[in-house]
C-alpha atoms as a PDB file:
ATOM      1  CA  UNK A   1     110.638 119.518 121.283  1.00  0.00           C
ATOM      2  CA  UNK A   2     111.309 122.488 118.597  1.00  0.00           C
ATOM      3  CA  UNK A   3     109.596 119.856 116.177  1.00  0.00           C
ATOM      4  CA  UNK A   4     106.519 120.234 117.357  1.00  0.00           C
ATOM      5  CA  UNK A   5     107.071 123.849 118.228  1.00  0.00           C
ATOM      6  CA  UNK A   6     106.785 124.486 114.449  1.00  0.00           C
ATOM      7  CA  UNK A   7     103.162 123.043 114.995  1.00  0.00           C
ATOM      8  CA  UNK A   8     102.466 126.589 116.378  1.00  0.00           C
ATOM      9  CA  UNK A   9      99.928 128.599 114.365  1.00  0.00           C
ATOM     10  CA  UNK A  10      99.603 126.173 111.540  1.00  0.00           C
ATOM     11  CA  UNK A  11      95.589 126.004 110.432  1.00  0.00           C
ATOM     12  CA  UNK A  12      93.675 123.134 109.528  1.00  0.00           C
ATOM     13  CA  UNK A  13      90.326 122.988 107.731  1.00  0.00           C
ATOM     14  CA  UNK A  14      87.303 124.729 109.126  1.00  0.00           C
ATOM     15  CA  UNK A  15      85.995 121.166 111.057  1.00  0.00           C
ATOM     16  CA  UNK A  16      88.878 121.442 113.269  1.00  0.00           C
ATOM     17  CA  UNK A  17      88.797 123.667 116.338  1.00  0.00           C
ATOM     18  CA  UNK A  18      92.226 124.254 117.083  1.00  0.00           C
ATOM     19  CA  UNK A  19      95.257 124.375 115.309  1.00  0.00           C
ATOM     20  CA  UNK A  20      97.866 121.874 115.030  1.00  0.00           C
ATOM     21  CA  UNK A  21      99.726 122.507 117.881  1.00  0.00           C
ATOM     22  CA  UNK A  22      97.115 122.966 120.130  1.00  0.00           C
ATOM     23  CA  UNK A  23      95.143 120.025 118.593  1.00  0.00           C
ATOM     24  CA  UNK A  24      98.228 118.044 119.518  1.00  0.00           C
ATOM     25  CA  UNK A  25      97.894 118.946 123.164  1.00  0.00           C
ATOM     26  CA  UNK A  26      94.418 119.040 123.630  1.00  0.00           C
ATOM     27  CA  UNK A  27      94.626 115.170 122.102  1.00  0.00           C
ATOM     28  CA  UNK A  28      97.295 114.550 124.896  1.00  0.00           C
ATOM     29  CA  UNK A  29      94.276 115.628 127.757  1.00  0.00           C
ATOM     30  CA  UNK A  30      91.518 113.557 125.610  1.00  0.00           C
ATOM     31  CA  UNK A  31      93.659 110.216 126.234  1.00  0.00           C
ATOM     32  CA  UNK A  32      93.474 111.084 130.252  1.00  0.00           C
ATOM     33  CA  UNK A  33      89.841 111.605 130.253  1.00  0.00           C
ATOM     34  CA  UNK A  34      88.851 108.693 127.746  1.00  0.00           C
ATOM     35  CA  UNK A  35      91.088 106.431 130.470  1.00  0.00           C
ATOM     36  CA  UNK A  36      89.314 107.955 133.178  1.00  0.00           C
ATOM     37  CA  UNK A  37      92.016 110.064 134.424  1.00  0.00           C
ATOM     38  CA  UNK A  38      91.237 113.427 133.811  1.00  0.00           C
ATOM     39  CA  UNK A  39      88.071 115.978 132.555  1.00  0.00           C
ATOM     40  CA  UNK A  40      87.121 117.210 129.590  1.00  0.00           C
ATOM     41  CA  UNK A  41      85.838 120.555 129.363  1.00  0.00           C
ATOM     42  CA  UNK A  42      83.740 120.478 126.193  1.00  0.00           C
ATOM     43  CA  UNK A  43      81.923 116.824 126.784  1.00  0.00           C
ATOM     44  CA  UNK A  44      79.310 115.924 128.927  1.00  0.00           C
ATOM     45  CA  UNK A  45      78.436 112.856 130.729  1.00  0.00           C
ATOM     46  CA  UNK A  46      77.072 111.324 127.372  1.00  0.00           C
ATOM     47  CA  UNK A  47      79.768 111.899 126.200  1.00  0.00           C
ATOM     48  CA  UNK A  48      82.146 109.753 128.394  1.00  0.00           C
ATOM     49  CA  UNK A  49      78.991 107.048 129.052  1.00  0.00           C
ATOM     50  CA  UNK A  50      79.812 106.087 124.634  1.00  0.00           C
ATOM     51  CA  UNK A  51      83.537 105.092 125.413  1.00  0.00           C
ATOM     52  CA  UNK A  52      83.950 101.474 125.897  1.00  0.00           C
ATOM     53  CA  UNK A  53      85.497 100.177 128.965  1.00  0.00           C
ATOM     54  CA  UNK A  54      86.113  96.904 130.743  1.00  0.00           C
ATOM     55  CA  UNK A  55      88.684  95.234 132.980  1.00  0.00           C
ATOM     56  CA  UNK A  56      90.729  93.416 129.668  1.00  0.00           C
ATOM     57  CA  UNK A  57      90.932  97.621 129.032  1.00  0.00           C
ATOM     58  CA  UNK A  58      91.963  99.068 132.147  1.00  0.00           C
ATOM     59  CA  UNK A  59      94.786  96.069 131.952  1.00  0.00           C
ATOM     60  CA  UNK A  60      95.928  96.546 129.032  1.00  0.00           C
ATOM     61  CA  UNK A  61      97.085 100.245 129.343  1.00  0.00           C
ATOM     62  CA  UNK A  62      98.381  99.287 132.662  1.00  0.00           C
ATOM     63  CA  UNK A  63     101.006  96.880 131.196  1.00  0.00           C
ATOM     64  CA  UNK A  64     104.135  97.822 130.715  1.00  0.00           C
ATOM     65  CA  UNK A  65     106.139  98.734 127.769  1.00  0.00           C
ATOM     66  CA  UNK A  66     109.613  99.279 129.338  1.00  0.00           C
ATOM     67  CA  UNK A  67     110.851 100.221 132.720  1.00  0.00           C
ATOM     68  CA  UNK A  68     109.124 102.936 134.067  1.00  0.00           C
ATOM     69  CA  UNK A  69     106.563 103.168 131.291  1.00  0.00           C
ATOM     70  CA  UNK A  70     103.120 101.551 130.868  1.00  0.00           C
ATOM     71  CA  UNK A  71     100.670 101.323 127.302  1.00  0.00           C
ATOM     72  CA  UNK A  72      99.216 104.395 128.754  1.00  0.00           C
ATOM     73  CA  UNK A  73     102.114 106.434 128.945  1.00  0.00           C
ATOM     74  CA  UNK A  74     103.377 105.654 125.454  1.00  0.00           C
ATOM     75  CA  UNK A  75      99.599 106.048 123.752  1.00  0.00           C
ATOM     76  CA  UNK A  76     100.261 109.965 125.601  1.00  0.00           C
ATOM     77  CA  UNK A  77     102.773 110.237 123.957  1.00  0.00           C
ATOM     78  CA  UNK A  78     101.908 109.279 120.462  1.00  0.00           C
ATOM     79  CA  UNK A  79      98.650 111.380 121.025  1.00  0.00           C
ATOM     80  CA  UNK A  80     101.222 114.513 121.358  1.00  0.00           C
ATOM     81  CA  UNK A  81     103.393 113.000 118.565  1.00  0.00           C
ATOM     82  CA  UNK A  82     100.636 112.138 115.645  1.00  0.00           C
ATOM     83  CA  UNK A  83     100.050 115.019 113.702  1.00  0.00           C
ATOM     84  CA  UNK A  84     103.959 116.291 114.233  1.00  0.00           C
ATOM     85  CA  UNK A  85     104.820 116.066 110.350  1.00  0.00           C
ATOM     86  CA  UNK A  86     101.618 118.571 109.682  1.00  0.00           C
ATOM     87  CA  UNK A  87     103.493 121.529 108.981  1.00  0.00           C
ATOM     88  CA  UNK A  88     105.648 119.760 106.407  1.00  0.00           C
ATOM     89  CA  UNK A  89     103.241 118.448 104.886  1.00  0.00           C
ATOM     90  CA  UNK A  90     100.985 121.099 104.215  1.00  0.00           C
ATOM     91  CA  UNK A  91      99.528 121.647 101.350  1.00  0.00           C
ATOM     92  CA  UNK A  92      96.251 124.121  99.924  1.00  0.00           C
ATOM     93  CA  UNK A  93      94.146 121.852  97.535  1.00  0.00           C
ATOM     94  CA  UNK A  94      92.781 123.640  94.407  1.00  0.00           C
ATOM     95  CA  UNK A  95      89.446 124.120  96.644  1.00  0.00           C
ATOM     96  CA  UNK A  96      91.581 125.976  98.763  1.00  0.00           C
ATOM     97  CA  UNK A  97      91.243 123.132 101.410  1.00  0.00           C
ATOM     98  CA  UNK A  98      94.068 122.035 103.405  1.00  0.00           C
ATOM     99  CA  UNK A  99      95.549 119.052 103.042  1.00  0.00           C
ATOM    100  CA  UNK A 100      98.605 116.772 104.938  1.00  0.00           C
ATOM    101  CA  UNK A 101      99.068 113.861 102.832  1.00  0.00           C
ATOM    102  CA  UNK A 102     101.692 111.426 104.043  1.00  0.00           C
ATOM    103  CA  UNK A 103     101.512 113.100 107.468  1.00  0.00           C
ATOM    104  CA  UNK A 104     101.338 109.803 109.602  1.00  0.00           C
ATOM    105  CA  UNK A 105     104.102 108.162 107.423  1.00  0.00           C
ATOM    106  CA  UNK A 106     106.209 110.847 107.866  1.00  0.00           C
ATOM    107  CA  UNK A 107     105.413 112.138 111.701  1.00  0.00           C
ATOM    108  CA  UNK A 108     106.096 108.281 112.358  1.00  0.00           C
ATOM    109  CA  UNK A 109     109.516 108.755 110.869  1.00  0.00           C
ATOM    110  CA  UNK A 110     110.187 112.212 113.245  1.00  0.00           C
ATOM    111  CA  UNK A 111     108.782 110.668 116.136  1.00  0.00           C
ATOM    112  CA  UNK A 112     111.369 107.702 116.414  1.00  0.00           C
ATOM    113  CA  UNK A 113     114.123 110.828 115.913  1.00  0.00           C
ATOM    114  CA  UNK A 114     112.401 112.823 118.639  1.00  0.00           C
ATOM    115  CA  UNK A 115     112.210 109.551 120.694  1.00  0.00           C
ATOM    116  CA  UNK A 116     115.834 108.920 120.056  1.00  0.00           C
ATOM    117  CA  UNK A 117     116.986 111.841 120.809  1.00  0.00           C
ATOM    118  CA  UNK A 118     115.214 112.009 124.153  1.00  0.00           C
ATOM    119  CA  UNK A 119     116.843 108.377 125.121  1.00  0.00           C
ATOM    120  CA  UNK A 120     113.416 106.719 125.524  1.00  0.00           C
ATOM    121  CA  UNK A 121     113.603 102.683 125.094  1.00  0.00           C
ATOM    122  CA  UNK A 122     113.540 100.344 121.681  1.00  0.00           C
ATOM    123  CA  UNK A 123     110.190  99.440 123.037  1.00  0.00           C
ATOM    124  CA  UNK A 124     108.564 102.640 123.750  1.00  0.00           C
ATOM    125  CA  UNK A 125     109.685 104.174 119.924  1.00  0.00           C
ATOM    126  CA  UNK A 126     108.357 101.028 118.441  1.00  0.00           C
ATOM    127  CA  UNK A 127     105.151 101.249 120.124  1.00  0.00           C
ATOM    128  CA  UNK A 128     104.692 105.122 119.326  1.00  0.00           C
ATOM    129  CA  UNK A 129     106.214 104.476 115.776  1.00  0.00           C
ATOM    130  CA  UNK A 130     103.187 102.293 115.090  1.00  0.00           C
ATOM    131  CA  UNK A 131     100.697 104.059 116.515  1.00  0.00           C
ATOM    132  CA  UNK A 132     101.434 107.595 114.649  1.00  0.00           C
ATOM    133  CA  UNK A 133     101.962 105.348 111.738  1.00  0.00           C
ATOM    134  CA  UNK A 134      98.288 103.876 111.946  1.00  0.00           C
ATOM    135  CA  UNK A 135      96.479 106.734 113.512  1.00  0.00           C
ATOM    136  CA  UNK A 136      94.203 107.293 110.639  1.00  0.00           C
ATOM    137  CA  UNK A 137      93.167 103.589 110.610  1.00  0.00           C
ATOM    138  CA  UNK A 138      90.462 102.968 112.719  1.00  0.00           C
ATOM    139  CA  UNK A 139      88.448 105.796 111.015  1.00  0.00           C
ATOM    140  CA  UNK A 140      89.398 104.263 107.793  1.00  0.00           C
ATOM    141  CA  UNK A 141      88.192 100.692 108.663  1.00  0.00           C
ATOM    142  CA  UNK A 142      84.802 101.501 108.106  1.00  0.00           C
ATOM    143  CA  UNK A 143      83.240 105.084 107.527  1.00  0.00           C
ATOM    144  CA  UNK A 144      81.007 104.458 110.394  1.00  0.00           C
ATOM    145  CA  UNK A 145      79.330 101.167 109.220  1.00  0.00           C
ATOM    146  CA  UNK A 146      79.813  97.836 110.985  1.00  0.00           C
ATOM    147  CA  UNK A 147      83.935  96.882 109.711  1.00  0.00           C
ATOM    148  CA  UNK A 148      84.037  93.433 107.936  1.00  0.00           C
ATOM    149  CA  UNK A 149      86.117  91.025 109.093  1.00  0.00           C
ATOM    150  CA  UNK A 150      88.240  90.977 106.843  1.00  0.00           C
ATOM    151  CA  UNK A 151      89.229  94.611 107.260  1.00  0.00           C
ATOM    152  CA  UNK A 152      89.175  93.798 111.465  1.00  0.00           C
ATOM    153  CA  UNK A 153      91.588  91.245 110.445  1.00  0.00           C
ATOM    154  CA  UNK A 154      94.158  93.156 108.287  1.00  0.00           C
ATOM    155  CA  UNK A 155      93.952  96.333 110.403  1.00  0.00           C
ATOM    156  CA  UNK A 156      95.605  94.032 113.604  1.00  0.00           C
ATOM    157  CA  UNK A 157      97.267  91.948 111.311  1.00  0.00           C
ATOM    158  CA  UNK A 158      99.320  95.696 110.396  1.00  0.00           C
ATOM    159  CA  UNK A 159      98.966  97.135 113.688  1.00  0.00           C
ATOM    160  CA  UNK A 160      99.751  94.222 116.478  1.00  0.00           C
ATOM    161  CA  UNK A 161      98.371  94.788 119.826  1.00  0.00           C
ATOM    162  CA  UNK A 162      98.974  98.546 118.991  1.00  0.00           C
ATOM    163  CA  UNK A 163      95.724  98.436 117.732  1.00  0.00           C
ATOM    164  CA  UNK A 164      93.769  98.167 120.426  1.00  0.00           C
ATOM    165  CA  UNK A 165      95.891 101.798 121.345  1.00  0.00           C
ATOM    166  CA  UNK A 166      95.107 103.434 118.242  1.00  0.00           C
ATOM    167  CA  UNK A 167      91.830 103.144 118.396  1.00  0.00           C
ATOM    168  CA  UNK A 168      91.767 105.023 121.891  1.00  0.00           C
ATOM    169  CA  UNK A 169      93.922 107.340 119.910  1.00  0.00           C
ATOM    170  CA  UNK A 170      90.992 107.925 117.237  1.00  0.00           C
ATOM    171  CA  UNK A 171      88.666 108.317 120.081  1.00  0.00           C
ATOM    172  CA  UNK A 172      91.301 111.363 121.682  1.00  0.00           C
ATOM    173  CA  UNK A 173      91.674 112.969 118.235  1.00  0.00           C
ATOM    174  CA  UNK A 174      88.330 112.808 117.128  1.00  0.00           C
ATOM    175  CA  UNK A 175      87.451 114.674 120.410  1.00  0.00           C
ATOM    176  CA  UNK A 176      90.365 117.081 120.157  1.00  0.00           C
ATOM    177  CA  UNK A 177      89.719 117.537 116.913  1.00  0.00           C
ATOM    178  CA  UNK A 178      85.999 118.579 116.556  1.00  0.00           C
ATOM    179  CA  UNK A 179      86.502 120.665 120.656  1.00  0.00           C
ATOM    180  CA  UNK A 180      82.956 122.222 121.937  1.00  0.00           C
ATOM    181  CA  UNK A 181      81.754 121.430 118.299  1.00  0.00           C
ATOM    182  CA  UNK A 182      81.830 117.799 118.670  1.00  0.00           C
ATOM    183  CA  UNK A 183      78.763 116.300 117.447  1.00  0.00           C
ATOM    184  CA  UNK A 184      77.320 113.857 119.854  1.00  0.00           C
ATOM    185  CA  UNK A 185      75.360 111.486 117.382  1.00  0.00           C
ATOM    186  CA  UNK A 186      78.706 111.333 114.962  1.00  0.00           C
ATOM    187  CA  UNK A 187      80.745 110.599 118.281  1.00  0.00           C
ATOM    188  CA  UNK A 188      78.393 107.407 119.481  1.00  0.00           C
ATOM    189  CA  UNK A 189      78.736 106.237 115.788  1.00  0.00           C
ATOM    190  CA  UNK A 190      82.344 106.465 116.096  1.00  0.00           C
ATOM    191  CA  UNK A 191      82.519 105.101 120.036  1.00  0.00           C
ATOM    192  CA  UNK A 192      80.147 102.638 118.775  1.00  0.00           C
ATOM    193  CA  UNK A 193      82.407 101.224 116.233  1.00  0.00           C
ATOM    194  CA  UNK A 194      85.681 101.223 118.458  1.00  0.00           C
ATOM    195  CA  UNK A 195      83.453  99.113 120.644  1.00  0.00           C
ATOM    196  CA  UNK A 196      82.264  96.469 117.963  1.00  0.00           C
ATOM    197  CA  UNK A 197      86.434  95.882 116.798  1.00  0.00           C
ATOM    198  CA  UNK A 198      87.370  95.685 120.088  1.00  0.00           C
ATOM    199  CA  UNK A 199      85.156  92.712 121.141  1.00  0.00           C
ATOM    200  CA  UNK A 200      85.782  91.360 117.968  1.00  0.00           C
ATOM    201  CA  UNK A 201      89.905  91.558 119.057  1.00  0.00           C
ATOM    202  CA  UNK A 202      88.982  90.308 122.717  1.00  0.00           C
ATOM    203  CA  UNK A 203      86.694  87.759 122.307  1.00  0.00           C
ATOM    204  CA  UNK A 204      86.992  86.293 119.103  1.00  0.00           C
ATOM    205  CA  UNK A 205      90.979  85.352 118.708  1.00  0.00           C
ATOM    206  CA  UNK A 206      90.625  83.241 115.445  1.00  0.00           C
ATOM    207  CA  UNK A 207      89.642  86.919 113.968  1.00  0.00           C
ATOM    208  CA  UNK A 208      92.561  88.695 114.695  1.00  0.00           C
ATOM    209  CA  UNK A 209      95.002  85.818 115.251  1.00  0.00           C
ATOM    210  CA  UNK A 210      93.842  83.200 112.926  1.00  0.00           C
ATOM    211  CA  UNK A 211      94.834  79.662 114.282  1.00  0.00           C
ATOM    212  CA  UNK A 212      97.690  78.032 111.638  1.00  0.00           C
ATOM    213  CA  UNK A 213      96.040  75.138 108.958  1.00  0.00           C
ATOM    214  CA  UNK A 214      98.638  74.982 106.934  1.00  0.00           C
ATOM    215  CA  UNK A 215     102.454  76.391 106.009  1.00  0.00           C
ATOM    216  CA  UNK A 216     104.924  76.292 103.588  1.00  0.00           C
ATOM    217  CA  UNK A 217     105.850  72.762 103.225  1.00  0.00           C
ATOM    218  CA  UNK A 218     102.354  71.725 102.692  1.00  0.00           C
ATOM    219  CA  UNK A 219     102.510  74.405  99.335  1.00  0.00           C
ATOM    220  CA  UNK A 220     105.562  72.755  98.301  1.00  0.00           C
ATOM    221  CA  UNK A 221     104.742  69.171  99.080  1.00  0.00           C
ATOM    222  CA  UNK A 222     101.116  69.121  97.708  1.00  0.00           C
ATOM    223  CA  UNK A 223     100.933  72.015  95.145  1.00  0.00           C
ATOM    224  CA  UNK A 224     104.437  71.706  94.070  1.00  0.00           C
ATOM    225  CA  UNK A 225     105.104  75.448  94.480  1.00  0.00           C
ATOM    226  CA  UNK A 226     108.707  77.017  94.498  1.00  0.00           C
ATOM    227  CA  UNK A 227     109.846  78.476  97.937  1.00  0.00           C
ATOM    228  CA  UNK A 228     109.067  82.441  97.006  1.00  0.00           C
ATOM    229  CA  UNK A 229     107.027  85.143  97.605  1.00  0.00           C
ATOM    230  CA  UNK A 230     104.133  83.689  95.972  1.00  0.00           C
ATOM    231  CA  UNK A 231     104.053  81.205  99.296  1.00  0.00           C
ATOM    232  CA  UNK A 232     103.892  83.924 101.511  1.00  0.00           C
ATOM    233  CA  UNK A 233     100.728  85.315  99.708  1.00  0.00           C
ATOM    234  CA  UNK A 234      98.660  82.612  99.673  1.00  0.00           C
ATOM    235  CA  UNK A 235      99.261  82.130 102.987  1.00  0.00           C
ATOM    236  CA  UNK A 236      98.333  85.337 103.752  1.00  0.00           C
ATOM    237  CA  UNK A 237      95.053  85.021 101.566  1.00  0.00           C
ATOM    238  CA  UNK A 238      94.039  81.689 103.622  1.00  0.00           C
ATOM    239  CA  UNK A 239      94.510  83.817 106.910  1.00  0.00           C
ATOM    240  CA  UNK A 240      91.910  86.049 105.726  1.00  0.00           C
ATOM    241  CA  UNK A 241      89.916  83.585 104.549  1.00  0.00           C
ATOM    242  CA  UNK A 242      89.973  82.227 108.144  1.00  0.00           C
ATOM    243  CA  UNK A 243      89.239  85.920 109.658  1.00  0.00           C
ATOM    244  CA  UNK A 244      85.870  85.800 106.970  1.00  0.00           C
ATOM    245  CA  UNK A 245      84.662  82.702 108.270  1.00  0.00           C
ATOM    246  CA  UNK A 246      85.085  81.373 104.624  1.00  0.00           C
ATOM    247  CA  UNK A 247      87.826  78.639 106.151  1.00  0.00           C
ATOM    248  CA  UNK A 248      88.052  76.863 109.438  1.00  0.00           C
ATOM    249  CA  UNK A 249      89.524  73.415 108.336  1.00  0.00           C
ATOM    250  CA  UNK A 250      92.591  72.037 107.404  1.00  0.00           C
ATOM    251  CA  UNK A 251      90.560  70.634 104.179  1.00  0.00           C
ATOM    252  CA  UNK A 252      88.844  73.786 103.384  1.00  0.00           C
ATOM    253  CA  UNK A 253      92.259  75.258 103.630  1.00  0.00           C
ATOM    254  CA  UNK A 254      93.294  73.182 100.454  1.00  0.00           C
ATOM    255  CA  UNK A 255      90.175  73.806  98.736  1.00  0.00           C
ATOM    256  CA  UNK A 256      90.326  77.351  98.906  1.00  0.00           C
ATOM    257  CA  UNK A 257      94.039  76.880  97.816  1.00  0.00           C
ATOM    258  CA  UNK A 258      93.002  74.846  95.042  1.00  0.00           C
ATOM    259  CA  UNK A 259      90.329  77.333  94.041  1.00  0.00           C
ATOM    260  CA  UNK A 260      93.232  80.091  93.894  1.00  0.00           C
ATOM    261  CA  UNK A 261      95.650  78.515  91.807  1.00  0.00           C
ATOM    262  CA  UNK A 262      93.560  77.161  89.042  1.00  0.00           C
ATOM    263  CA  UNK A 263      91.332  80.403  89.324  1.00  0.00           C
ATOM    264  CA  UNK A 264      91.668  82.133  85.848  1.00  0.00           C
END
């Protein structure tokens, strides 16, 4: 892959331990050990003990994505993929700091041409596309407090059941990132968090997937709105509301649409 190749020798800032290529790599071995299928030199049993596990875990990476290819396979291969538009991107800051914004928008984009290239299936470069794509989510969702709801919501809502991947992907980059440096109290915070959104996503469906209250028609017929986009966001803004806790019946559903469309 002479894309990620040119990964080679390219330095990140000082709280990274390797560079990007070998971060890359190293992320690939994280994603074995975090699904129990490898070691990892630099971490000790605590270390391992703060990943969450459970059998709705160990089935999900065993399903497949294609023939021949499982959820664990393809989240290996993102890990290798997910910082591959760093060099591009690179950029010195006026602190002299090094910065790669727009690297998971645009390593998405490379990865589906590496992917193509390489024949993999539809499936496979869809799955990887999202998940280099979101990678910097999960440690977006929250900055190590407890997510809200409303940002559990929106971050599956834009990530699918990818989501559940990518945060096992922030887990293999956080370790690959910070090496024998990794600080064990910042890693629990960070395990601790991939372990509240991921109950959230298994056992409370109405979070993630919101159960339908109303649609289209009922925007038309009762509010007398024009078929548009406008629809399509208040929709969206009930599903939230839903995901909050703010609605849960059909009724509160039109009160809360009420309240938006006479709201000044």
């Amino acid at each position: 892959i002479p894309e990620l190749a040119q990964a080679k020798g390219v330095q990140q800032p000082r709280v990274h331990f390797w560079d990007v290529f070998d971060h890359s790599i190293k992320t690939v071995v994280a994603v074995d050990f975090l699904l129990g299928q490898g070691t990892w030199e630099y971490a000790g049993e605590e270390v391992l003990a703060a990943v969450p596990w459970s059998d709705a875990l160990s089935q999900h990476f065993e399903r497949g994505v294609s023939s021949g290819s499982t959820r664990r396979s393809t989240l290996k291969l993102a890990a290798l993929l997910h910082d591959i538009a760093k060099p591009q991107t690179k950029a010195i800051d006026e602190t002299g700091r090094a910065r790669f914004l727009g690297h998971a928008k645009e390593g998405a984009d490379i990865a589906v041409s590496i992917l193509e290239r390489l024949r993999f299936s539809a499936k496979e470069i869809k799955q990887v596309e999202v998940m280099v794509i979101h990678h910097l989510r999960p440690t977006q969702l929250s900055q190590y407090e407890v997510p809200s709801r409303r940002a559990i919501y929106r971050y599956f809502r834009d990530a699918g059941e990818a989501g559940v991947d990518i945060l096992f992907l922030s887990l293999a980059d956080h370790l690959a990132t910070r090496g024998q440096h990794l600080d064990l109290a910042e890693w629990q915070e960070h395990a601790q968090i991939v372990e509240y959104v991921l109950a959230r996503h298994f056992e409370e469906e109405s979070l993630t997937v919101p159960p339908k209250l109303i649609g289209g028609h009922d925007l038309i017929n009762i509010f007398g709105l024009s078929p548009g986009p406008e629809i399509k966001r208040i929709l969206e803004a009930v599903r939230e509301a839903q995901a909050a806790g703010e609605v849960t019946t059909r009724e509160e559903a039109l009160a809360y649409i009420e309240h938006l469309l006479t709201s000044p």
